[in-house]
PDB file of N, CA and C in Angstrom:
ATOM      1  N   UNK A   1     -52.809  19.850-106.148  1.00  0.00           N
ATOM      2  CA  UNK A   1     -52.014  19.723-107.346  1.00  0.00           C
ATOM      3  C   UNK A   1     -50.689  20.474-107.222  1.00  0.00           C
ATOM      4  N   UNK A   2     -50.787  21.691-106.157  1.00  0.00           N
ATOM      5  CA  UNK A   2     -49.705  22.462-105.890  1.00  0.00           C
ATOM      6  C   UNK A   2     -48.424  21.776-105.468  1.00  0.00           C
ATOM      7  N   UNK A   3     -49.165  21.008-104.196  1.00  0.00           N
ATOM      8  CA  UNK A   3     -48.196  20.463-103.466  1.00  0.00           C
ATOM      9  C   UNK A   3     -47.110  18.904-104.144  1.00  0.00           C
ATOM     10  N   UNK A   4     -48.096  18.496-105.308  1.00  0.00           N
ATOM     11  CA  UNK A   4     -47.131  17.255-106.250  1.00  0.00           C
ATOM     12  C   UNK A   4     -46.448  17.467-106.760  1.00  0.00           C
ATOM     13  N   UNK A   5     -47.109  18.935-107.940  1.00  0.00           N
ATOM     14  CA  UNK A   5     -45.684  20.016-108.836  1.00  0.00           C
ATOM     15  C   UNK A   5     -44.268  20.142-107.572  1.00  0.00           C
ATOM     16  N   UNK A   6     -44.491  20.631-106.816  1.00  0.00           N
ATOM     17  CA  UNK A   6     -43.155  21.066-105.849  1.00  0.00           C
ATOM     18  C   UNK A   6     -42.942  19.936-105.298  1.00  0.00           C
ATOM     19  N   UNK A   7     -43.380  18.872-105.003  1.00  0.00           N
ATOM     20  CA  UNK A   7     -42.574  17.554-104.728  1.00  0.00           C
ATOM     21  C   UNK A   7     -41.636  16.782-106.343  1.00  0.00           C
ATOM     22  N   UNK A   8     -42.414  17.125-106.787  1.00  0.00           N
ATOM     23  CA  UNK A   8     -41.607  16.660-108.227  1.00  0.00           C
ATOM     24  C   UNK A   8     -40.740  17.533-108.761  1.00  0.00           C
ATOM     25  N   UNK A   9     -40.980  18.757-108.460  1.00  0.00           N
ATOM     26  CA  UNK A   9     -39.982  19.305-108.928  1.00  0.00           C
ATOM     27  C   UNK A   9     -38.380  19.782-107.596  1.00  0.00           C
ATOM     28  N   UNK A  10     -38.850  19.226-106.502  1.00  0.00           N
ATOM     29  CA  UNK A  10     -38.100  19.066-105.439  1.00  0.00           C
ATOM     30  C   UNK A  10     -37.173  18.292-106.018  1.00  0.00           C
ATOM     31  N   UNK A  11     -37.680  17.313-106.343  1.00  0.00           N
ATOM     32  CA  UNK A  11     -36.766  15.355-106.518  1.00  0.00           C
ATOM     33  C   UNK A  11     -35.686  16.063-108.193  1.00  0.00           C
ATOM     34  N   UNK A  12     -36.916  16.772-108.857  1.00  0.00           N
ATOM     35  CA  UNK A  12     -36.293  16.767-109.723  1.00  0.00           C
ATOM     36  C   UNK A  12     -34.995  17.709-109.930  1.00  0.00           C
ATOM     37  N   UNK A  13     -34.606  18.950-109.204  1.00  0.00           N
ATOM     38  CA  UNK A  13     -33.870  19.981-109.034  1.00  0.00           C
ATOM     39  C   UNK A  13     -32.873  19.387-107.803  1.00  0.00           C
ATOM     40  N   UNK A  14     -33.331  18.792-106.611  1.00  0.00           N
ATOM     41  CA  UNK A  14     -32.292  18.152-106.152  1.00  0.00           C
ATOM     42  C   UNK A  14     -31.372  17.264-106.796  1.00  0.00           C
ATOM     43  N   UNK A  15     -31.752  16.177-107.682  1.00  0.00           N
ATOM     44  CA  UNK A  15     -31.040  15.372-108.337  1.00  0.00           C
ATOM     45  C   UNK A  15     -29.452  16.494-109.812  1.00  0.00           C
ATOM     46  N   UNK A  16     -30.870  17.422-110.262  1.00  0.00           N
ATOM     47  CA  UNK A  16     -29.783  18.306-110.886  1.00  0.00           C
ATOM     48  C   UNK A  16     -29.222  19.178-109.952  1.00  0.00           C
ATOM     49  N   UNK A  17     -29.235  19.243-109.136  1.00  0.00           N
ATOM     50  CA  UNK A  17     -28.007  20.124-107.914  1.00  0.00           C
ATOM     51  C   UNK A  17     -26.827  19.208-107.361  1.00  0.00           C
ATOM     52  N   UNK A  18     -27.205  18.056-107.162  1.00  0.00           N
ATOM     53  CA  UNK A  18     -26.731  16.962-106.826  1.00  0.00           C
ATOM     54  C   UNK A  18     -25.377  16.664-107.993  1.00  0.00           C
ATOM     55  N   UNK A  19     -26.241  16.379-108.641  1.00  0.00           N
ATOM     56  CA  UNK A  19     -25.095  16.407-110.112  1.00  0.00           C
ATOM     57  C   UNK A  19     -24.607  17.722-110.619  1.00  0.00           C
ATOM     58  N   UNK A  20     -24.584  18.948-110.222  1.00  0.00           N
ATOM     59  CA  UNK A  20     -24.223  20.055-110.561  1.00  0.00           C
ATOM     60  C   UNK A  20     -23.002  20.010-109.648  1.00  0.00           C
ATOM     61  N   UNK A  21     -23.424  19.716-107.978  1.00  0.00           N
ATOM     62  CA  UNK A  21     -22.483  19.864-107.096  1.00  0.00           C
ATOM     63  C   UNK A  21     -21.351  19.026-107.604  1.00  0.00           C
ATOM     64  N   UNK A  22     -21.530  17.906-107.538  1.00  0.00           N
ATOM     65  CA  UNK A  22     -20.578  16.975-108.217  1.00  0.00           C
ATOM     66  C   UNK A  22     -19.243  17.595-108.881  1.00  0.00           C
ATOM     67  N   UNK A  23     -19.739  17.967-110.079  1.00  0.00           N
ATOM     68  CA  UNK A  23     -19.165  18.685-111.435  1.00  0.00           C
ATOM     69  C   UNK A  23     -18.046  20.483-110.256  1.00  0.00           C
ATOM     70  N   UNK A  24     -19.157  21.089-109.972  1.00  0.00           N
ATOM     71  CA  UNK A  24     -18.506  22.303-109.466  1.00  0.00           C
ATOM     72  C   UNK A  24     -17.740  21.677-108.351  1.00  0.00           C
ATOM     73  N   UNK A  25     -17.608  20.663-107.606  1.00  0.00           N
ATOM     74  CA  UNK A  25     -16.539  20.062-106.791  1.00  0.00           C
ATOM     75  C   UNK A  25     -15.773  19.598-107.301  1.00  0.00           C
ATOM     76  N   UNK A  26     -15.615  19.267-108.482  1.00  0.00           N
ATOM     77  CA  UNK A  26     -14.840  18.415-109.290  1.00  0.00           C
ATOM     78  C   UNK A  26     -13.954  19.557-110.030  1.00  0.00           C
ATOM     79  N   UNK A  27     -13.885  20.346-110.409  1.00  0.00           N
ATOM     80  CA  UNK A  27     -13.677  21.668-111.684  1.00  0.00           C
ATOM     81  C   UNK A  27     -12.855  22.895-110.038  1.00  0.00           C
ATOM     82  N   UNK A  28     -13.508  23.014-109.053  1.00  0.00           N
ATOM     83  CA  UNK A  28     -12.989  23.509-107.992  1.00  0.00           C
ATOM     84  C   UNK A  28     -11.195  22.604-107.159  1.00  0.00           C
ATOM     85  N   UNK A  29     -11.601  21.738-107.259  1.00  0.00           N
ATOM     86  CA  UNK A  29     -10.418  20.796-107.298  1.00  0.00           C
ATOM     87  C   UNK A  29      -8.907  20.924-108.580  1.00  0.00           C
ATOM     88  N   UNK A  30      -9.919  21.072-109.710  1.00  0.00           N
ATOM     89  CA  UNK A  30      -9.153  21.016-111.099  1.00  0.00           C
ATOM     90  C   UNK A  30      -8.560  22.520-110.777  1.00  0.00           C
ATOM     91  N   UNK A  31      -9.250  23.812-110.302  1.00  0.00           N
ATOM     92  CA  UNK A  31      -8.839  24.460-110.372  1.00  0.00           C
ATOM     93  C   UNK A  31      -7.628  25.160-109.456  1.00  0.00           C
ATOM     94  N   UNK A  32      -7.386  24.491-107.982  1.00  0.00           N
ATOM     95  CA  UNK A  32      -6.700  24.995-107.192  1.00  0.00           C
ATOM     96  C   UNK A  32      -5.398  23.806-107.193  1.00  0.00           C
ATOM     97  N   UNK A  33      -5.719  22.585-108.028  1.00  0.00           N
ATOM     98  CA  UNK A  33      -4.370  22.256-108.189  1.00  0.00           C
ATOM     99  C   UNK A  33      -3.745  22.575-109.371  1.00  0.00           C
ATOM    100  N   UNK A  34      -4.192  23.283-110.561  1.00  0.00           N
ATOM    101  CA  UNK A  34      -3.682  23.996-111.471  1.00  0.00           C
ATOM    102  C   UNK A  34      -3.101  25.157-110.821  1.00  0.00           C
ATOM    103  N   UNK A  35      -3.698  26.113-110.045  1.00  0.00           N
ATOM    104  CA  UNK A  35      -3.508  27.864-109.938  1.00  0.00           C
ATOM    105  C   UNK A  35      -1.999  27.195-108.549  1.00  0.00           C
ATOM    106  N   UNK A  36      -2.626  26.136-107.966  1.00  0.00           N
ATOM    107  CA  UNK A  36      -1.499  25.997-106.569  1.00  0.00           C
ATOM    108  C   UNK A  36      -0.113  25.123-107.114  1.00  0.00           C
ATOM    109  N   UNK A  37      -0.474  24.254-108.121  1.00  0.00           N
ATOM    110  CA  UNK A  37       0.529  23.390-108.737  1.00  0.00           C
ATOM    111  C   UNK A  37       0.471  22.064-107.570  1.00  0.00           C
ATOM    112  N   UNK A  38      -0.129  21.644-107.183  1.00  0.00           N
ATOM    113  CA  UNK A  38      -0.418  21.079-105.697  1.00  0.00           C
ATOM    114  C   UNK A  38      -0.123  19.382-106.356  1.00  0.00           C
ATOM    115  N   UNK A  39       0.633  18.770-105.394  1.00  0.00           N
ATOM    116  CA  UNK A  39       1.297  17.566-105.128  1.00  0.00           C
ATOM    117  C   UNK A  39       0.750  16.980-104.280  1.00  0.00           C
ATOM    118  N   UNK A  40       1.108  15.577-103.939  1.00  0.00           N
ATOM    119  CA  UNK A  40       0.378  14.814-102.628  1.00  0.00           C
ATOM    120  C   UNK A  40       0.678  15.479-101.634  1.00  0.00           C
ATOM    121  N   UNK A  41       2.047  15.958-101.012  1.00  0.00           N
ATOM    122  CA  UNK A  41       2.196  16.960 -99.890  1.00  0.00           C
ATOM    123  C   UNK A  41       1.227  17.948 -99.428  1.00  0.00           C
ATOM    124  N   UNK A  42       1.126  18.518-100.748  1.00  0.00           N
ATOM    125  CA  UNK A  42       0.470  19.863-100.409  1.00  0.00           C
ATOM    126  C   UNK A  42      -1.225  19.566-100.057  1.00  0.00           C
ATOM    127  N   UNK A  43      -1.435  18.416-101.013  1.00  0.00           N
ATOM    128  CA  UNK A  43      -2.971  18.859-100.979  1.00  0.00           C
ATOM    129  C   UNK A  43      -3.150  18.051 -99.418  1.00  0.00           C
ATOM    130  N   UNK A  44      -2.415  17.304 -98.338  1.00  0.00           N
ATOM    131  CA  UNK A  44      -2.348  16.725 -97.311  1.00  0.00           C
ATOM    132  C   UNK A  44      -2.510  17.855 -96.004  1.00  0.00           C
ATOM    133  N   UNK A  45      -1.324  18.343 -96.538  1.00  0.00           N
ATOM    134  CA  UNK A  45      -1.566  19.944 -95.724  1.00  0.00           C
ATOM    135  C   UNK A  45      -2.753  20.929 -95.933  1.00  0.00           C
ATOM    136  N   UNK A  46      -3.151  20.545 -96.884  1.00  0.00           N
ATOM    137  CA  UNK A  46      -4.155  21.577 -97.560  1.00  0.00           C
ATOM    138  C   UNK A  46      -5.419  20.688 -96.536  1.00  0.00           C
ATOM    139  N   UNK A  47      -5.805  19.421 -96.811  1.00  0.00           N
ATOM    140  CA  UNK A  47      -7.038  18.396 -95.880  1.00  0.00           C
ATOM    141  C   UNK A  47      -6.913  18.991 -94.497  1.00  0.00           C
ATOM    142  N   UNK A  48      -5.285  18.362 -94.162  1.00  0.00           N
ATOM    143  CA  UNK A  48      -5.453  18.329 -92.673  1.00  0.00           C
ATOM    144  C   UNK A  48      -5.317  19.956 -92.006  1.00  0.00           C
ATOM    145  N   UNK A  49      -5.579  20.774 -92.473  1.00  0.00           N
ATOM    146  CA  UNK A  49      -5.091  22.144 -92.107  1.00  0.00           C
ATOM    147  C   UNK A  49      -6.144  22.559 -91.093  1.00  0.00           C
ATOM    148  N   UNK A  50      -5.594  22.933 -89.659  1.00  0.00           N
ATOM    149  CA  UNK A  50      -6.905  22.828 -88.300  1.00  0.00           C
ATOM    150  C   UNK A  50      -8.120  21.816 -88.383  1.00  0.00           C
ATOM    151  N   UNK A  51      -7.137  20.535 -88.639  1.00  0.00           N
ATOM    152  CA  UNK A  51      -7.777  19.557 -87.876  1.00  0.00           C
ATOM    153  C   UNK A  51      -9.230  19.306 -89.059  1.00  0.00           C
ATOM    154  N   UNK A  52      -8.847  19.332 -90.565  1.00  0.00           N
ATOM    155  CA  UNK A  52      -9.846  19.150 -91.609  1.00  0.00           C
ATOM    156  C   UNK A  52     -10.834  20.337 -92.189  1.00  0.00           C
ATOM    157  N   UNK A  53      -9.853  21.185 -91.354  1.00  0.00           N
ATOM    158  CA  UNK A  53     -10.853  22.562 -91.401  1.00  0.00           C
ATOM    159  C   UNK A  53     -10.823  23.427 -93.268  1.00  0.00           C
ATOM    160  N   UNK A  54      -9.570  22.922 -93.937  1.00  0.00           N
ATOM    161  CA  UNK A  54      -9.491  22.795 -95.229  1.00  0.00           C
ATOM    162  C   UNK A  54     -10.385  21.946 -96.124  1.00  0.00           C
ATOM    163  N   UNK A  55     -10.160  20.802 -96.259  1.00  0.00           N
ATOM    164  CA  UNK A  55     -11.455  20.070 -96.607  1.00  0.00           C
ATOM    165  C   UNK A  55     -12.706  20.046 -96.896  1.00  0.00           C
ATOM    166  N   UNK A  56     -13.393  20.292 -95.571  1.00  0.00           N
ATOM    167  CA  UNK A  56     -14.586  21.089 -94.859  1.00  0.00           C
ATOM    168  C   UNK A  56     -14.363  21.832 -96.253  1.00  0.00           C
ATOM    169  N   UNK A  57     -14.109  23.503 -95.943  1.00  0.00           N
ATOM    170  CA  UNK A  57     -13.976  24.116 -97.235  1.00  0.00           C
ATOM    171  C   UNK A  57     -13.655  24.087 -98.008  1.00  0.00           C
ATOM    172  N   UNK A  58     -13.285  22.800 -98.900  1.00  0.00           N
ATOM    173  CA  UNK A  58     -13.541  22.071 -99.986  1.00  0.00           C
ATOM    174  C   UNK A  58     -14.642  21.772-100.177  1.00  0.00           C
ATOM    175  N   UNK A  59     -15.286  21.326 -99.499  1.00  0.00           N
ATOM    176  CA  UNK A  59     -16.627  21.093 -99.534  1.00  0.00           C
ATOM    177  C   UNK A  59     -17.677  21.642 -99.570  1.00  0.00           C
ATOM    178  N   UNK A  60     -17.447  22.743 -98.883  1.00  0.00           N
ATOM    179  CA  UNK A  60     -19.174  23.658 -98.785  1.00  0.00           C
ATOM    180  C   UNK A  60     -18.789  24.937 -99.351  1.00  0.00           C
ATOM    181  N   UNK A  61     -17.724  25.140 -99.911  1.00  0.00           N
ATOM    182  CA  UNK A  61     -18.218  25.945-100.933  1.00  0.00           C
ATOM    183  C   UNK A  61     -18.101  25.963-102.195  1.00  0.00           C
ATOM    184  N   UNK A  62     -17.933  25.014-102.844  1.00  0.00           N
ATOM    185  CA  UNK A  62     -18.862  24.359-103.716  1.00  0.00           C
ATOM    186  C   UNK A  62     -20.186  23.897-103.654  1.00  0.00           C
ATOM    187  N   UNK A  63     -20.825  23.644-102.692  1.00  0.00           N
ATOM    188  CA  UNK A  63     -22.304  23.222-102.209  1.00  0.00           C
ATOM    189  C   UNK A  63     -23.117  24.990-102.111  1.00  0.00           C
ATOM    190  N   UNK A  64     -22.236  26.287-102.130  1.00  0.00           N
ATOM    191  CA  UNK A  64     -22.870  27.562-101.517  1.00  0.00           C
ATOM    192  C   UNK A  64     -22.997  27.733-103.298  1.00  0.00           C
ATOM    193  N   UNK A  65     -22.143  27.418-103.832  1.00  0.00           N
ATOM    194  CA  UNK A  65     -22.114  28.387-105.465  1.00  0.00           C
ATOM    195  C   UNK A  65     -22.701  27.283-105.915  1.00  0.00           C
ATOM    196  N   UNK A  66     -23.486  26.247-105.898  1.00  0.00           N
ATOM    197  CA  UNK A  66     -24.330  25.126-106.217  1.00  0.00           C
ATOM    198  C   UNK A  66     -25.705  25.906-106.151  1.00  0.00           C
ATOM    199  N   UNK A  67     -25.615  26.108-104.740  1.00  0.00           N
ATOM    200  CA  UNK A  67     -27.135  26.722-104.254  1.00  0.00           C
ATOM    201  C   UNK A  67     -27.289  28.094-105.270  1.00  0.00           C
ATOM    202  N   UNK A  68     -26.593  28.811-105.424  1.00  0.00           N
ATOM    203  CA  UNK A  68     -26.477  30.211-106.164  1.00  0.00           C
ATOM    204  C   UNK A  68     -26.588  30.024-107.330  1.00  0.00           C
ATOM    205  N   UNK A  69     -26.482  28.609-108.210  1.00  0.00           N
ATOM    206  CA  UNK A  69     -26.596  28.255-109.582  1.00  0.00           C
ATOM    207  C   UNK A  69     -28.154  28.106-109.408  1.00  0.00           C
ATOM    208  N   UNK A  70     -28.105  27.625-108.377  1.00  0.00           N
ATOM    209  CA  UNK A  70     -30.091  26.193-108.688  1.00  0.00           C
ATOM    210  C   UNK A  70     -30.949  27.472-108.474  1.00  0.00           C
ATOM    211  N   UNK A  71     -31.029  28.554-108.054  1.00  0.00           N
ATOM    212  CA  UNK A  71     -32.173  29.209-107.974  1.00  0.00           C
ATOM    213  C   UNK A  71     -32.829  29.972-108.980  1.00  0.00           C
ATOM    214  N   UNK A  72     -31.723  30.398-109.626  1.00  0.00           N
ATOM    215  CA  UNK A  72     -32.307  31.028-110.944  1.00  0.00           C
ATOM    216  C   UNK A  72     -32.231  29.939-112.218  1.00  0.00           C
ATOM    217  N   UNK A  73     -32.106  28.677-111.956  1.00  0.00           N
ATOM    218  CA  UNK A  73     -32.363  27.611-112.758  1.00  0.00           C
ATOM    219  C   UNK A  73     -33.732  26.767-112.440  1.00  0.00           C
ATOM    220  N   UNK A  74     -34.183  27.094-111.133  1.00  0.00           N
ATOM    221  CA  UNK A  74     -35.538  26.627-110.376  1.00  0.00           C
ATOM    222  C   UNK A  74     -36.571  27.880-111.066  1.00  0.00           C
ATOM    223  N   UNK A  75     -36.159  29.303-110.603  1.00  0.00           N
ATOM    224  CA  UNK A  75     -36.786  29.993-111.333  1.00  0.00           C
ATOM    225  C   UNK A  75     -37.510  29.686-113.341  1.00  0.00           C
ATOM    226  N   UNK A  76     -36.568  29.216-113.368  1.00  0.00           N
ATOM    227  CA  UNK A  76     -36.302  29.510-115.162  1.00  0.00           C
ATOM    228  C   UNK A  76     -37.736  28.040-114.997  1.00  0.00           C
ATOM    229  N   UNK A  77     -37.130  27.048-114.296  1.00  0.00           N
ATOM    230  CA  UNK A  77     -38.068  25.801-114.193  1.00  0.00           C
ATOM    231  C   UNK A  77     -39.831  25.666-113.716  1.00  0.00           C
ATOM    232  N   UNK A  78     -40.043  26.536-112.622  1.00  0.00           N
ATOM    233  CA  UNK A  78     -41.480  26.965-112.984  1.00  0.00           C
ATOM    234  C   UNK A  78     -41.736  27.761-113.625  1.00  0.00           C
ATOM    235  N   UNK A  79     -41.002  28.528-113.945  1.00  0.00           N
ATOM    236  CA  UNK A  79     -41.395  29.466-115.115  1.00  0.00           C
ATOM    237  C   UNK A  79     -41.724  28.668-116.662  1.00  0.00           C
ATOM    238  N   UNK A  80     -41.055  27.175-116.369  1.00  0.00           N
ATOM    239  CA  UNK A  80     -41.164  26.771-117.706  1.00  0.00           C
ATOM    240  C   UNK A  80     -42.703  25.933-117.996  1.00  0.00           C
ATOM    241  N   UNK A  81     -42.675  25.556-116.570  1.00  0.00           N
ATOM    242  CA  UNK A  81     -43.721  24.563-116.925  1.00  0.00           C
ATOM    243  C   UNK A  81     -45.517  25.250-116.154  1.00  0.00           C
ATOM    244  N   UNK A  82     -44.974  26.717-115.960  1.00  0.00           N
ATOM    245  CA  UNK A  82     -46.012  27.813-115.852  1.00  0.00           C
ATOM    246  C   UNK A  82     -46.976  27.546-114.469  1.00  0.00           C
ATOM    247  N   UNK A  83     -45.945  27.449-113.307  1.00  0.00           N
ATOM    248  CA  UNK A  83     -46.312  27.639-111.830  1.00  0.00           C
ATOM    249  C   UNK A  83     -46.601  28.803-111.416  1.00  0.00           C
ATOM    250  N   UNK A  84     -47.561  29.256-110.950  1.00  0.00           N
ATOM    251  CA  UNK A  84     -48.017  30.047-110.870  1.00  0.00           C
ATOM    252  C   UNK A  84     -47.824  30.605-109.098  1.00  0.00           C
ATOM    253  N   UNK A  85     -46.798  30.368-108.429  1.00  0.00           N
ATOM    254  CA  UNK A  85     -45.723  30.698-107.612  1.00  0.00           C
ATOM    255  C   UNK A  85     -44.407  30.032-107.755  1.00  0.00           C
ATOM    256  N   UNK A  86     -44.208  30.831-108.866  1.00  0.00           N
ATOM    257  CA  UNK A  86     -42.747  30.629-109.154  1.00  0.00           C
ATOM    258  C   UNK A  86     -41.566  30.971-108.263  1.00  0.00           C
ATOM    259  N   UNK A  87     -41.499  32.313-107.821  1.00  0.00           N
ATOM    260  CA  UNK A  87     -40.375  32.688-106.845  1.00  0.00           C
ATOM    261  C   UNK A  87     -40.613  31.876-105.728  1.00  0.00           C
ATOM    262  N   UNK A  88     -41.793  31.806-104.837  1.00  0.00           N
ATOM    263  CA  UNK A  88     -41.863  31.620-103.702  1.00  0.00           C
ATOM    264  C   UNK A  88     -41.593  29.715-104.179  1.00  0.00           C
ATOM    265  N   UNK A  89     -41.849  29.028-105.027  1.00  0.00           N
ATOM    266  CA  UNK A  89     -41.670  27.917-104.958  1.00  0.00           C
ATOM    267  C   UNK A  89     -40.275  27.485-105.260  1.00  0.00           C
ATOM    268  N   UNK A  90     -39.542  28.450-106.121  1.00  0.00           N
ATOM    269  CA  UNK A  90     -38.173  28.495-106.231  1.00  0.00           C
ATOM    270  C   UNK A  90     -37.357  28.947-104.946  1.00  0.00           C
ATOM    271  N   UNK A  91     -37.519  29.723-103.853  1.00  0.00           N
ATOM    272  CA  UNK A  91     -37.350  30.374-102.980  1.00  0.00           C
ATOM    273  C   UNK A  91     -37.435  28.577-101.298  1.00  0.00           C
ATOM    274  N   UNK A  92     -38.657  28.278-101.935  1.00  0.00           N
ATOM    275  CA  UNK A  92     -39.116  26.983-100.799  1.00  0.00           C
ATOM    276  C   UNK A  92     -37.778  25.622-101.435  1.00  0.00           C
ATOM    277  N   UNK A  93     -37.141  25.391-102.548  1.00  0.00           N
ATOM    278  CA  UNK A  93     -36.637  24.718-102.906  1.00  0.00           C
ATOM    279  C   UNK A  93     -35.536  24.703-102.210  1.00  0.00           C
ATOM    280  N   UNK A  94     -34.705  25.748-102.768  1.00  0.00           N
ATOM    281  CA  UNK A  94     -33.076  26.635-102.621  1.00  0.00           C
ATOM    282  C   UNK A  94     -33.554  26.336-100.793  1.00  0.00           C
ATOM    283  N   UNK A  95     -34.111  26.521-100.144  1.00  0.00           N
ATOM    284  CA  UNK A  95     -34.492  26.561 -98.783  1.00  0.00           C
ATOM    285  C   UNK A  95     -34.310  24.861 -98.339  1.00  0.00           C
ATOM    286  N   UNK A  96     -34.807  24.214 -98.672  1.00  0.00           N
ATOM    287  CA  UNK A  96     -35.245  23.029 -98.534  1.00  0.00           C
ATOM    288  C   UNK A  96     -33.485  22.153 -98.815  1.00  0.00           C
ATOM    289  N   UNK A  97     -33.154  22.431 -99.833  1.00  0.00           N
ATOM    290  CA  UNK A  97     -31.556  22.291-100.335  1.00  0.00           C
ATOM    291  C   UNK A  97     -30.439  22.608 -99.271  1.00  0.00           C
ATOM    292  N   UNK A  98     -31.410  23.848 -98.703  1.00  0.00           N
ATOM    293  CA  UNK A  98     -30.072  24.517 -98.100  1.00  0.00           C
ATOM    294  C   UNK A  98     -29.869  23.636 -96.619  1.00  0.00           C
ATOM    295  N   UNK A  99     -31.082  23.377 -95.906  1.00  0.00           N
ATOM    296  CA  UNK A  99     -31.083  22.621 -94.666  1.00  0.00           C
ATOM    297  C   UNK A  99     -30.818  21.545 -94.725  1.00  0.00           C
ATOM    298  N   UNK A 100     -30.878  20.860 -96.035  1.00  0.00           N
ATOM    299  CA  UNK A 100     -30.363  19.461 -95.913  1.00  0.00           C
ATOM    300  C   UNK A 100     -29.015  19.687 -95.691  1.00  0.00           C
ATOM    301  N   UNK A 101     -28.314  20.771 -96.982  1.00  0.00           N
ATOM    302  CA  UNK A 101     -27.050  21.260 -96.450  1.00  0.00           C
ATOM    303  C   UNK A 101     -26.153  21.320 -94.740  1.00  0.00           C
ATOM    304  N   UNK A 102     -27.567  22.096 -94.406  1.00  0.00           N
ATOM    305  CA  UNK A 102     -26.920  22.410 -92.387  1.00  0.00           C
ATOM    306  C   UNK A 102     -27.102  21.299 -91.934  1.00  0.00           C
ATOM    307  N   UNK A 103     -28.196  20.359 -92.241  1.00  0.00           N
ATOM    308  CA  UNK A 103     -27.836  18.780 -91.344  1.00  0.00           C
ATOM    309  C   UNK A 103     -26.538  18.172 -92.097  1.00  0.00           C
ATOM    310  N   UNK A 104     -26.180  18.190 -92.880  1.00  0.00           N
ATOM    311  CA  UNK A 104     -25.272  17.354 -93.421  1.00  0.00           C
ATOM    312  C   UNK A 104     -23.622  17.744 -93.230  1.00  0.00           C
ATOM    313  N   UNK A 105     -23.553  19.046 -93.164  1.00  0.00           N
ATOM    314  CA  UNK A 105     -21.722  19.772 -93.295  1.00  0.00           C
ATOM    315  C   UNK A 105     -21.339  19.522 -91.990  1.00  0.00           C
ATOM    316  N   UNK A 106     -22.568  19.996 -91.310  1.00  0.00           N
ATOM    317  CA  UNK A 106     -21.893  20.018 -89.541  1.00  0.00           C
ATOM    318  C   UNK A 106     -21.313  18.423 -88.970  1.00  0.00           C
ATOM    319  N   UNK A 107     -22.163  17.415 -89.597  1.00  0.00           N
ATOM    320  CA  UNK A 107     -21.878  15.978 -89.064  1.00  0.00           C
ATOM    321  C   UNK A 107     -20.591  15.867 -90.000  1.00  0.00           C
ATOM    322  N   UNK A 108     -20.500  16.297 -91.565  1.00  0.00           N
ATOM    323  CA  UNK A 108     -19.158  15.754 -91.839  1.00  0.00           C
ATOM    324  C   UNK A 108     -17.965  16.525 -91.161  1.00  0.00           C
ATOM    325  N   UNK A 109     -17.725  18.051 -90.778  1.00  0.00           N
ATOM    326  CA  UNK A 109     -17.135  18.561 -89.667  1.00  0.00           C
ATOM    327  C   UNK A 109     -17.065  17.940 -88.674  1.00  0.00           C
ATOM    328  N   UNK A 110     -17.735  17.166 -88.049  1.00  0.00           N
ATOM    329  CA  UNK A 110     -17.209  16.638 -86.960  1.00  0.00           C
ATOM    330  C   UNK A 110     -16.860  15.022 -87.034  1.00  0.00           C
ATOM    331  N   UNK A 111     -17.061  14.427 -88.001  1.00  0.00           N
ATOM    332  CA  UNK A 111     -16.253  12.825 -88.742  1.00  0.00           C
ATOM    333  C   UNK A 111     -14.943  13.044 -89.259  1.00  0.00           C
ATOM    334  N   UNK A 112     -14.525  14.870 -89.695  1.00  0.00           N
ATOM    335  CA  UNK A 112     -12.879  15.469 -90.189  1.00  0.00           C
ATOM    336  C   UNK A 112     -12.130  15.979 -88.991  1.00  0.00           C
ATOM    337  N   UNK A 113     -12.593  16.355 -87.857  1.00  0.00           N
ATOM    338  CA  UNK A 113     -12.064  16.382 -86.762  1.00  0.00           C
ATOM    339  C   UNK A 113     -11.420  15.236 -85.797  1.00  0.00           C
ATOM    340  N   UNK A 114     -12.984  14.167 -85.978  1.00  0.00           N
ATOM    341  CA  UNK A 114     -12.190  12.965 -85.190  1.00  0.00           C
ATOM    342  C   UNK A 114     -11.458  12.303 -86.597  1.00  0.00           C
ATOM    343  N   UNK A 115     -11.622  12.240 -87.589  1.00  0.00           N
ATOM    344  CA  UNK A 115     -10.639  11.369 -88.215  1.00  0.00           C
ATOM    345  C   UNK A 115      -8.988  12.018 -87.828  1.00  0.00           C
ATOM    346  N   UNK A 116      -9.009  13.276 -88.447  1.00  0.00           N
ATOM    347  CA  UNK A 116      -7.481  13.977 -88.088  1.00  0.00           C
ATOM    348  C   UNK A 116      -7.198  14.336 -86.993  1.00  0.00           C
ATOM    349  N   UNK A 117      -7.978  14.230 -85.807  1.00  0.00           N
ATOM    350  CA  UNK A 117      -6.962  13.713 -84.363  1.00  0.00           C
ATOM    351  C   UNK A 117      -6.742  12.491 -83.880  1.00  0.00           C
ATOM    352  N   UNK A 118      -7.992  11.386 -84.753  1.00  0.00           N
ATOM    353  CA  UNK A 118      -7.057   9.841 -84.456  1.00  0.00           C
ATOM    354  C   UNK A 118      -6.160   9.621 -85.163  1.00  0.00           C
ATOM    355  N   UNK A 119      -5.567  10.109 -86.007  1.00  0.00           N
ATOM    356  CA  UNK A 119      -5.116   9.711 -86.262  1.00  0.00           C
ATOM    357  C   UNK A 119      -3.289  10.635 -86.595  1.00  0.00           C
ATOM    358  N   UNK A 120      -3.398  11.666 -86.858  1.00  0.00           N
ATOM    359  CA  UNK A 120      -2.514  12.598 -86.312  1.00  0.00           C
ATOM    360  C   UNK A 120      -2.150  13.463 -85.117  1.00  0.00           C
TER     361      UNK A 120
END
């Protein structure tokens, strides 16, 4: 019964991280072309800066302060529905999140590299 709760609540906390990330990528954007005043120029320089290496960090860190939201919201979540390994199942989540993370940044790092040397 252990193992269905944490598959369901896997699907279910990924999907709200998913859509959290979204939003904090979206509001992270809002915020550095407000504070930078940023134009098509800039935010070009800003992508292609070492070969996408800007971008990239557009990207994952918003995905790090994603992860830093969902755990004490995973917490709050077996705590709600009275799991009786709450940390460690909140702890296996944020974990589980995070490696999909490391398979996923490194391949788009290297699809922002070859895009901005074929093409610049």
């Amino acid at each position: 019964m252990n193992i269905i709760i944490i598959i369901i609540s896997y699907i279910l906390l990924s999907t709200a991280g998913s859509v959290a990330y979204v939003g904090i990528l979206l509001s992270f954007f809002m915020v550095v072309k407000r504070i930078f005043n940023m134009d098509e120029s800039k935010w070009n320089s800003f992508f292609k800066y070492k070969k996408g290496s800007g971008l990239y960090f557009a990207m994952v860190f918003p995905y790090l302060v994603t992860l830093i939201i969902m755990f004490p919201l995973s917490v709050f979540w077996f705590d709600l529905i009275h799991f009786e390994y709450r940390i460690s199942g909140s702890i296996f989540i944020i974990s589980l999140l995070a490696l999909t993370g490391l398979f996923k940044f490194p391949k788009l790092k290297g699809m922002l590299q070859n895009k901005y040397q074929a093409t610049y």
